[in-house]
N, C-alpha and C. Protein backbone atom coordinates (compact mmCIF):
# COMPACT_ATOMS: atom_id res chain seq x y z
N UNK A 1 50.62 19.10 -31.26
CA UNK A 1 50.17 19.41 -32.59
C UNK A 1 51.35 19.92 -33.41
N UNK A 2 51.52 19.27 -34.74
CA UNK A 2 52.49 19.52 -35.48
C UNK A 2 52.06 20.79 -36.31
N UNK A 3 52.39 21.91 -36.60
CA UNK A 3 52.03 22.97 -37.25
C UNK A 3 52.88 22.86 -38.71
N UNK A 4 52.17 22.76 -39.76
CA UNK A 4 52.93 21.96 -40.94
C UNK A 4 52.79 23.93 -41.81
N UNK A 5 53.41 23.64 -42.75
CA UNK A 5 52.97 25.50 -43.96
C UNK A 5 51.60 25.07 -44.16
N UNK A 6 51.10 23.67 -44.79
CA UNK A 6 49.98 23.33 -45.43
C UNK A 6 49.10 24.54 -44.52
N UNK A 7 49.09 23.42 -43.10
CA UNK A 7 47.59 23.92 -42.10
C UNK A 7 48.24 25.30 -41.91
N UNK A 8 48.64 26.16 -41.93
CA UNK A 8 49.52 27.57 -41.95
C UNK A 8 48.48 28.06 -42.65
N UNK A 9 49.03 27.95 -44.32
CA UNK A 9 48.37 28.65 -45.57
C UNK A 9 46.88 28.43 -45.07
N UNK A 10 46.29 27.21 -44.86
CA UNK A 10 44.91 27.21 -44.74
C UNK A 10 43.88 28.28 -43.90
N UNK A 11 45.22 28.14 -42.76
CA UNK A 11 44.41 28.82 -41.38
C UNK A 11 44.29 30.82 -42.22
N UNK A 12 45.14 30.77 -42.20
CA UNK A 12 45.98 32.12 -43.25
C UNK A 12 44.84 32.78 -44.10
N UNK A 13 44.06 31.72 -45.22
CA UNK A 13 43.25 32.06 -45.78
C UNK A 13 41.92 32.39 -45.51
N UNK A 14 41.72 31.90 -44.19
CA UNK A 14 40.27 32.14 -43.36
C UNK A 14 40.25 33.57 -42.50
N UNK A 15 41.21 34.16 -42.98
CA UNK A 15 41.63 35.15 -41.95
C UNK A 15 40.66 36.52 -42.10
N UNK A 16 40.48 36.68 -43.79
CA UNK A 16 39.55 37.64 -44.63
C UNK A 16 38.32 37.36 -44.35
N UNK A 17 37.85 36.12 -43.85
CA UNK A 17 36.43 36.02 -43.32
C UNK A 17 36.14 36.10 -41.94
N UNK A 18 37.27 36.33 -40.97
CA UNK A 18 37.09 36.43 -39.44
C UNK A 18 36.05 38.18 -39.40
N UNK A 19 36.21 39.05 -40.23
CA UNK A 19 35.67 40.52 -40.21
C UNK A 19 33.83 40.34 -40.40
N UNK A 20 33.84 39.40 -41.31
CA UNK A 20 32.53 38.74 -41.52
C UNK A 20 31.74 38.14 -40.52
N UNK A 21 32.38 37.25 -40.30
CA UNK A 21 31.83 36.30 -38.73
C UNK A 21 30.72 37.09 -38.27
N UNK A 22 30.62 38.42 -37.84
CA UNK A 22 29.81 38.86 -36.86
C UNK A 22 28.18 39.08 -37.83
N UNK A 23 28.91 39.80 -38.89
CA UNK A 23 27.57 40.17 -40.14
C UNK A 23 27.28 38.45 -40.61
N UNK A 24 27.72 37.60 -40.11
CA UNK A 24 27.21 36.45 -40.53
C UNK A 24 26.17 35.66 -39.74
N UNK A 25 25.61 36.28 -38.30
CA UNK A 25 25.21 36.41 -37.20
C UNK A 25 26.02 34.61 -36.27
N UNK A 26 27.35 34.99 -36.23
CA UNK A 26 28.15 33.63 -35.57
C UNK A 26 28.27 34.38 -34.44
N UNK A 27 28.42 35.66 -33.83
CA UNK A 27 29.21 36.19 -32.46
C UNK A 27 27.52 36.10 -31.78
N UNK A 28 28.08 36.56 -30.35
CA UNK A 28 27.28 36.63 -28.78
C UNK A 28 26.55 38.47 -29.20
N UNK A 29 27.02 39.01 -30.54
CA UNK A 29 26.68 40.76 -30.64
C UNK A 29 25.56 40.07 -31.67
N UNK A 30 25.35 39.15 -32.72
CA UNK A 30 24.07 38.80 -32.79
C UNK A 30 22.82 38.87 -32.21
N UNK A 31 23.46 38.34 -30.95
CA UNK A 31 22.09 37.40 -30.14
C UNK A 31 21.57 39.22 -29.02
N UNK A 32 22.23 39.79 -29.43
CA UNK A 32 22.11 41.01 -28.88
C UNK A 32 21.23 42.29 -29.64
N UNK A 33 21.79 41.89 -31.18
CA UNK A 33 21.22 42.73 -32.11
C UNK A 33 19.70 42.48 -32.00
N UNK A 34 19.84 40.56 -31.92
CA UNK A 34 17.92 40.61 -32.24
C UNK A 34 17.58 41.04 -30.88
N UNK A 35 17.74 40.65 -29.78
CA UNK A 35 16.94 41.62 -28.57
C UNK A 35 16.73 42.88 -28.54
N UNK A 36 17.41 43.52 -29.50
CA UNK A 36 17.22 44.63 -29.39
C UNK A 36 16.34 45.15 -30.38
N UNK A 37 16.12 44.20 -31.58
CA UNK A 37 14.99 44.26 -32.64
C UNK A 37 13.63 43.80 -32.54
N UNK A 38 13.96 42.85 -31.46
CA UNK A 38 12.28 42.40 -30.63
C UNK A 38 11.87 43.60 -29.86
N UNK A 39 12.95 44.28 -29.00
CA UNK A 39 12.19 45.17 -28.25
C UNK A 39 11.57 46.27 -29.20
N UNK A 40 12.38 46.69 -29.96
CA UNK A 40 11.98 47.88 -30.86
C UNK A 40 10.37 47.33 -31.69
N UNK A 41 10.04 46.13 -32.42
CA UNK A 41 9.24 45.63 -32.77
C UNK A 41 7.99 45.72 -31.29
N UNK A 42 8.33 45.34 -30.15
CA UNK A 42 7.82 45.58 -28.93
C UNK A 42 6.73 44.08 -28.71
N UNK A 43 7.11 43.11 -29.41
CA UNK A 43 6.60 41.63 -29.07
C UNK A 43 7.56 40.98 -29.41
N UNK A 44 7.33 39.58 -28.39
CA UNK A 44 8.61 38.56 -28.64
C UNK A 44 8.42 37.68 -29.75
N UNK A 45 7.40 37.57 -30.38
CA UNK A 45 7.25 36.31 -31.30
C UNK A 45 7.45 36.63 -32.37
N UNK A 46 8.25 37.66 -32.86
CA UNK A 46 8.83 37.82 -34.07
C UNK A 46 9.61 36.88 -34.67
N UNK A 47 9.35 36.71 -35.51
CA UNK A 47 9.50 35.47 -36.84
C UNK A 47 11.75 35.46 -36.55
N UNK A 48 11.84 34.55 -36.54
CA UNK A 48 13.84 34.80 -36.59
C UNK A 48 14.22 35.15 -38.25
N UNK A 49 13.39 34.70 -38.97
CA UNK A 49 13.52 35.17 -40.71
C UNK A 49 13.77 36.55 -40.65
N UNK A 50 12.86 37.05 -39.92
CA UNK A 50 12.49 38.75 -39.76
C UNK A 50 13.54 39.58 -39.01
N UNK A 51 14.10 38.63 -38.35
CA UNK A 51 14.96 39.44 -37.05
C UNK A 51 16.13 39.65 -38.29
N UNK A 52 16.58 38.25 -39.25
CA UNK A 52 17.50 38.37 -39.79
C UNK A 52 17.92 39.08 -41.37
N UNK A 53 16.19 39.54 -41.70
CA UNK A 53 15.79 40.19 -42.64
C UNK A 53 16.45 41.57 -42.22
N UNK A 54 15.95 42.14 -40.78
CA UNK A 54 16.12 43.16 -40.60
C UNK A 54 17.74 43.71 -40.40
N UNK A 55 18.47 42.33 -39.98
CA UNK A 55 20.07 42.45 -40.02
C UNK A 55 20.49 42.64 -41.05
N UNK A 56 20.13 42.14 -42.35
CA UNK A 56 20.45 42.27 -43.93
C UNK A 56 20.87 43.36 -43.69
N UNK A 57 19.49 44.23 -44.19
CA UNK A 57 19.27 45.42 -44.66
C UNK A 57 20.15 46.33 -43.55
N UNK A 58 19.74 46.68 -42.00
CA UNK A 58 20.92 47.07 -41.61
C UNK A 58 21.91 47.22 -41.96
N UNK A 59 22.68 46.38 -41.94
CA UNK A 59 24.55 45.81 -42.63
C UNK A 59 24.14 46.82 -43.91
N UNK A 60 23.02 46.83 -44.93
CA UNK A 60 23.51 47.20 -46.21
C UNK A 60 23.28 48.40 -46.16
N UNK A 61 22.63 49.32 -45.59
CA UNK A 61 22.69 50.68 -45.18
C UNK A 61 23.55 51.24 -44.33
N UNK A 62 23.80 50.77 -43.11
CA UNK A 62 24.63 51.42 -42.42
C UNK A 62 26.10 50.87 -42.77
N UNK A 63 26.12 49.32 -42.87
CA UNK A 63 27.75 48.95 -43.04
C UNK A 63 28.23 48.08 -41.49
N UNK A 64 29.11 47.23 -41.10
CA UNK A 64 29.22 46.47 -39.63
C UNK A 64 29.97 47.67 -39.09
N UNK A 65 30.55 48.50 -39.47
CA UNK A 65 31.32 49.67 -37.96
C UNK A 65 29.61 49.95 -37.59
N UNK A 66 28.75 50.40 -38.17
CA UNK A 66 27.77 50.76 -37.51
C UNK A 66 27.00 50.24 -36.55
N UNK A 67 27.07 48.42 -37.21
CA UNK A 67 26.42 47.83 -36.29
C UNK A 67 27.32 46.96 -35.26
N UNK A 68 28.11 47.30 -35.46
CA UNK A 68 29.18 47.09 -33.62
C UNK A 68 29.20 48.08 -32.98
N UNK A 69 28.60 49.51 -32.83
CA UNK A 69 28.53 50.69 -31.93
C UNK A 69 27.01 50.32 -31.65
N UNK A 70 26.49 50.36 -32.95
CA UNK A 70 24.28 49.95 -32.14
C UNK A 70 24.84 48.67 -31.42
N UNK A 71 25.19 47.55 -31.40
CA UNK A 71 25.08 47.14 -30.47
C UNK A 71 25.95 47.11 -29.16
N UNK A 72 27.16 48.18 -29.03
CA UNK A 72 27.97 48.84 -28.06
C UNK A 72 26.96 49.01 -27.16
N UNK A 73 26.21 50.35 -28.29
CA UNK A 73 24.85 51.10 -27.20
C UNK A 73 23.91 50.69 -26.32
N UNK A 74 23.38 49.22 -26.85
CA UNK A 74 22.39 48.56 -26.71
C UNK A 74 22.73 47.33 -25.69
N UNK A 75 23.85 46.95 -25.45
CA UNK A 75 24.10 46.05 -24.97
C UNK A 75 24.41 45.78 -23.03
N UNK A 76 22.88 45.06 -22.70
CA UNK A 76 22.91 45.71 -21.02
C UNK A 76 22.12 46.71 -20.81
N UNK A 77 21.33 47.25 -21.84
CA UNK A 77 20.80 48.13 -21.26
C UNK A 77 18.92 47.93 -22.28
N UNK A 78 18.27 48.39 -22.33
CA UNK A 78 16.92 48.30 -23.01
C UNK A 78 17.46 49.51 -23.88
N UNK A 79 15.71 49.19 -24.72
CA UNK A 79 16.36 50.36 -26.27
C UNK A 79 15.72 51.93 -25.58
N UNK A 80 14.75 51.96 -24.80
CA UNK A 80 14.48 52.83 -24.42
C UNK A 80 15.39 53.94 -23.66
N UNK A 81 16.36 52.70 -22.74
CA UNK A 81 17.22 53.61 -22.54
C UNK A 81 18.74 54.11 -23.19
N UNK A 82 18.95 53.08 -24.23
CA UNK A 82 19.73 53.69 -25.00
C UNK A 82 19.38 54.99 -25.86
N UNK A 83 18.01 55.16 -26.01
CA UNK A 83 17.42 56.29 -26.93
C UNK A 83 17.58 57.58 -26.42
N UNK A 84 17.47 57.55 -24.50
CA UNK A 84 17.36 58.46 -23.83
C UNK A 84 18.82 60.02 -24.16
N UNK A 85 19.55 58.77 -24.11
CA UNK A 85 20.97 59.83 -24.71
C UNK A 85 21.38 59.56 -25.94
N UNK A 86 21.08 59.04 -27.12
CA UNK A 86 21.24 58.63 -28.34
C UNK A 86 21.38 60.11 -29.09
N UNK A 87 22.60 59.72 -30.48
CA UNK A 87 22.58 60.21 -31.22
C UNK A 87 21.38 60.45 -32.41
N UNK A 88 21.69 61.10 -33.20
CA UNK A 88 21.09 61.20 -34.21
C UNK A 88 20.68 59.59 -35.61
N UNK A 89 22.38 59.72 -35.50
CA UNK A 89 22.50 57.95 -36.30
C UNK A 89 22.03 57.25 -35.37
N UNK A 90 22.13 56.74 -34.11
CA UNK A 90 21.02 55.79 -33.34
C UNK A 90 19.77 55.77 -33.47
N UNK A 91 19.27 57.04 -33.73
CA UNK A 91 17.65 57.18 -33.67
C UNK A 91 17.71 56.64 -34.91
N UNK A 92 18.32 57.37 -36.24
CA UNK A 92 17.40 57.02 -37.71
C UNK A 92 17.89 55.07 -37.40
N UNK A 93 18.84 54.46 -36.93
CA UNK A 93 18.72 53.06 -37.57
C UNK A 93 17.94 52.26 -36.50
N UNK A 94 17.00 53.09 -35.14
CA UNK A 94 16.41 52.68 -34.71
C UNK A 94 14.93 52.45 -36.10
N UNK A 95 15.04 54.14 -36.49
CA UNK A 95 13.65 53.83 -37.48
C UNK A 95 13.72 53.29 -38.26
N UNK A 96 15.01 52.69 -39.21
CA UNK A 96 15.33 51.94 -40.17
C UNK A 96 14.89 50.60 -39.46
N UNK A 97 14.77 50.01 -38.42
CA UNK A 97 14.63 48.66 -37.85
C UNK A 97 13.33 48.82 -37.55
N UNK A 98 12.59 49.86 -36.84
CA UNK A 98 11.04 49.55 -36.96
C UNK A 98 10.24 49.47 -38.12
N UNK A 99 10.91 50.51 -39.71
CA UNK A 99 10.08 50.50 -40.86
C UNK A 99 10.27 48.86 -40.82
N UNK A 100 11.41 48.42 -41.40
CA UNK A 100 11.49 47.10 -41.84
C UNK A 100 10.33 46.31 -40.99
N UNK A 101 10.54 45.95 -39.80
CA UNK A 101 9.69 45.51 -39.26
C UNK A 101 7.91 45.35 -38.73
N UNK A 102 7.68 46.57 -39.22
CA UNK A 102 6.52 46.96 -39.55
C UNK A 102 5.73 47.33 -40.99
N UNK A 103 6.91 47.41 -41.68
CA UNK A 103 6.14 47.55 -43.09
C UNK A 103 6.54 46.47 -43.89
N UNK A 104 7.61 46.00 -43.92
CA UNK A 104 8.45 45.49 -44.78
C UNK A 104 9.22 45.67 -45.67
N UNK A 105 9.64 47.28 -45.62
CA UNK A 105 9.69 48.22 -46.51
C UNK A 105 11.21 48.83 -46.48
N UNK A 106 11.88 48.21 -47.80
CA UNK A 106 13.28 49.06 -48.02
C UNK A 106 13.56 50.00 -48.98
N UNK A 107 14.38 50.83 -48.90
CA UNK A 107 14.79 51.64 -49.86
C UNK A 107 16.43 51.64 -50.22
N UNK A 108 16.42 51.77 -51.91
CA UNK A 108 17.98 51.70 -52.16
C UNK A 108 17.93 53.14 -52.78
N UNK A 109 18.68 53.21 -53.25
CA UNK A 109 19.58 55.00 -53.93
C UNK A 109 20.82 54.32 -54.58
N UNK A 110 20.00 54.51 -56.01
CA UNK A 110 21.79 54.17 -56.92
C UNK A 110 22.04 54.75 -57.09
N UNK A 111 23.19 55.20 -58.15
CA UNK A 111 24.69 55.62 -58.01
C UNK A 111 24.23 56.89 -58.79
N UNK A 112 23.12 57.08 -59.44
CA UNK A 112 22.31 58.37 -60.00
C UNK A 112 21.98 59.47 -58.69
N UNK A 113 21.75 58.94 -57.47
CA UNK A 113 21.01 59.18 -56.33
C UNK A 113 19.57 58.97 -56.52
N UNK A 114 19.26 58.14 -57.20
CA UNK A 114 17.27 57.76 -57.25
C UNK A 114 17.50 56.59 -56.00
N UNK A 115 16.13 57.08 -55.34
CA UNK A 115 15.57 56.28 -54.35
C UNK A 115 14.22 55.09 -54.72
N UNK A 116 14.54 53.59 -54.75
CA UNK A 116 13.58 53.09 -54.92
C UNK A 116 12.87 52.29 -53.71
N UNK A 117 12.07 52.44 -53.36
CA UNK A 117 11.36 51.94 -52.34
C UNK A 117 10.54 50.42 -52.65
N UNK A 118 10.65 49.39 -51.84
CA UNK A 118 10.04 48.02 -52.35
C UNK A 118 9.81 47.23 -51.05
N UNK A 119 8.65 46.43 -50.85
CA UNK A 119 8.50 46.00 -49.56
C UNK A 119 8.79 44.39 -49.78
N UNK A 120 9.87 44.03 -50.08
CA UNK A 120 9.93 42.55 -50.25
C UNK A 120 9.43 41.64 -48.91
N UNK A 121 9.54 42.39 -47.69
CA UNK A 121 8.87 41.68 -46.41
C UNK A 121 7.99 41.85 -45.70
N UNK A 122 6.68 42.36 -46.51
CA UNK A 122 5.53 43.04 -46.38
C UNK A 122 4.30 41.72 -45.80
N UNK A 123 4.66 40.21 -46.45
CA UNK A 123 3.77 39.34 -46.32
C UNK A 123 4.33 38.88 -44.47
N UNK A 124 5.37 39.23 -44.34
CA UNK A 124 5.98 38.67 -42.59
C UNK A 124 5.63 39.92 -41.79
N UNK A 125 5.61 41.10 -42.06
CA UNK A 125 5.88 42.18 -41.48
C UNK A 125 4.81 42.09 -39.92
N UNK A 126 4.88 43.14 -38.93
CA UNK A 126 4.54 43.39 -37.99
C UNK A 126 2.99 44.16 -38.07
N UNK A 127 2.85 44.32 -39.55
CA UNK A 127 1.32 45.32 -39.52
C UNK A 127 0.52 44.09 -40.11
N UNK A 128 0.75 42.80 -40.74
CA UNK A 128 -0.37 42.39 -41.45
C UNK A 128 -0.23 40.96 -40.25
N UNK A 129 0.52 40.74 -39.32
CA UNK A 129 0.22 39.99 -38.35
C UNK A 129 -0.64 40.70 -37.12
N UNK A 130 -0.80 41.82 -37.02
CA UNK A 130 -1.33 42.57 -35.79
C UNK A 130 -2.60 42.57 -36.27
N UNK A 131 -3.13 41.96 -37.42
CA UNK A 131 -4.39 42.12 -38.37
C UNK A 131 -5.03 40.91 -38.04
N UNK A 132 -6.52 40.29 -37.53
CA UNK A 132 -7.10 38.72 -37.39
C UNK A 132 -7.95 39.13 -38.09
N UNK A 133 -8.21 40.05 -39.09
CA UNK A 133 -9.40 39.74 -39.82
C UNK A 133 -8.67 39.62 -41.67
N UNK A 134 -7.53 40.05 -41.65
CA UNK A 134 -6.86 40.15 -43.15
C UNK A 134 -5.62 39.41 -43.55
N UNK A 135 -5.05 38.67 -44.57
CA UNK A 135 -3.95 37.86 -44.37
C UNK A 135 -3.32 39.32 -45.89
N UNK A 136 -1.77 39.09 -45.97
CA UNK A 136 -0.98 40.07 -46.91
C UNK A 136 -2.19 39.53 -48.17
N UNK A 137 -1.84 40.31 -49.40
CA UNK A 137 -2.56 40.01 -50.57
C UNK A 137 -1.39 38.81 -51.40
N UNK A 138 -1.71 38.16 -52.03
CA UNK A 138 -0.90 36.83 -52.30
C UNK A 138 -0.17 35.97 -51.80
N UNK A 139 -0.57 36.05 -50.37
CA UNK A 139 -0.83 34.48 -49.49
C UNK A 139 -1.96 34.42 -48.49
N UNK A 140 -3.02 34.65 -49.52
CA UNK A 140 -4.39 35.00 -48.99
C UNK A 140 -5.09 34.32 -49.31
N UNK A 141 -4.58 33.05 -50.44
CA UNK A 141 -5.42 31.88 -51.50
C UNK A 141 -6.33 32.54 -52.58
N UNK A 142 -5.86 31.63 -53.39
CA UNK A 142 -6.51 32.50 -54.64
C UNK A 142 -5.50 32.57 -55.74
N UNK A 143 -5.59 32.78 -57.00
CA UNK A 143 -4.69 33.04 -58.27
C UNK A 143 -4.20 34.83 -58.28
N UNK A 144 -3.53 34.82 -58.99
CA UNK A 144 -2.89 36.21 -58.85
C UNK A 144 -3.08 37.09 -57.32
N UNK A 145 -3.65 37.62 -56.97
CA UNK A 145 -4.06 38.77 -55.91
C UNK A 145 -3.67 37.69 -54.57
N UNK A 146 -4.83 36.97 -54.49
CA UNK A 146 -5.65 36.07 -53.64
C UNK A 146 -7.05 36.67 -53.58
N UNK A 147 -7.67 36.73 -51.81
CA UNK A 147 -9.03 37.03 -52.29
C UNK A 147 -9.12 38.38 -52.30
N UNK A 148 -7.53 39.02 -52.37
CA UNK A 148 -8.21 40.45 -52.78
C UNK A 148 -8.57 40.86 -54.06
N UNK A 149 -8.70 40.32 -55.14
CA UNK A 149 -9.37 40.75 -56.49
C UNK A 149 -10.52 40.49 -56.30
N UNK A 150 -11.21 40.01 -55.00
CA UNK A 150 -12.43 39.62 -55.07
C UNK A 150 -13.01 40.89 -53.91
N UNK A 151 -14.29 41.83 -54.86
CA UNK A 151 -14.60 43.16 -53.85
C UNK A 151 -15.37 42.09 -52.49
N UNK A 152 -15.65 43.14 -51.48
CA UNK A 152 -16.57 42.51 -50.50
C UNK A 152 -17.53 41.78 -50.63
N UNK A 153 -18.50 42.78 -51.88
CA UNK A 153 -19.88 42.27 -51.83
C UNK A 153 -20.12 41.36 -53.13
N UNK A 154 -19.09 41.37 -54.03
CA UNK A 154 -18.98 40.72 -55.32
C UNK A 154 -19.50 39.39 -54.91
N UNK A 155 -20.65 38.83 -56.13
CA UNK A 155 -21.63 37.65 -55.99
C UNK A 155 -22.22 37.54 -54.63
N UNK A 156 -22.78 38.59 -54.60
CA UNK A 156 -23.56 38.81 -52.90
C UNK A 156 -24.88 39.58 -53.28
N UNK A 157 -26.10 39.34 -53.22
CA UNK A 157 -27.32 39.59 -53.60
C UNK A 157 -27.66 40.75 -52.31
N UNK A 158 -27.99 41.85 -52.70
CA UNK A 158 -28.20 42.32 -51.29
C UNK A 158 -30.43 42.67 -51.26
């Protein structure tokens, strides 16, 4: 192989995205993160949207140094027993990975320090699948709501 400047400069310029790679879920610490987000969720059939929903938000709260030590911790071992001797920051981004996953529910804090809370993954989440009698409200069929604008007994003669 002839190594020319061209393929040099090229290789050169990909260099600022090698730090990325991992928050991009390309490494073997991916495939680690979600096992460790199924277990915490505590069923396997979690949606991969969800696993990778929950990597987002991770990365944007804690930052990747954080999430190359959670998965240091985690890796080879179950979450239970990483918890056993866990820090403080292990526990909260353990609970940061079960809210998400169970509620759908994030919170930001701008640069004021206001906290806004919003469940953009509330219709996938882990509480309205553990449900066989209720689907989320607006993918439930129906215009606006779905059938939740409609009460129980509404057009029901009793």
């Amino acid at each position: 192989m002839k190594l020319s400047r061209r393929s040099l400069l090229a290789s050169a310029a990909l260099i600022p995205l090698a730090g990325q790679a991992q928050a991009l879920s390309l490494g073997s610490g991916s495939r680690v993160f979600s096992e460790a987000v199924r277990q915490i969720g505590g069923v396997v059939d979690i949606p991969n949207h969800m696993v990778r929903a929950v990597e987002t938000e991770f990365l944007t709260v804690y930052g990747q140094d954080a999430m190359n030590t959670f998965i240091q911790l985690v890796d080879g071992r179950s979450i239970t027993e990483a918890l056993t001797d866990a820090s403080d920051d292990f526990k909260d981004q353990t609970k940061l990975i079960a809210r998400v996953l169970y509620t759908g529910e994030i919170t930001r804090t701008d640069e004021k320090g206001n906290s806004t809370t919003t469940v953009p993954y509330y219709p996938w989440s882990l509480a309205w699948s553990s449900l066989a009698f209720a689907k989320a409200p607006g993918i439930c069929g129906g215009p606006k709501f779905g059938h939740w604008t409609h009460g129980p007994l509404k057009g029901r003669e009793m």
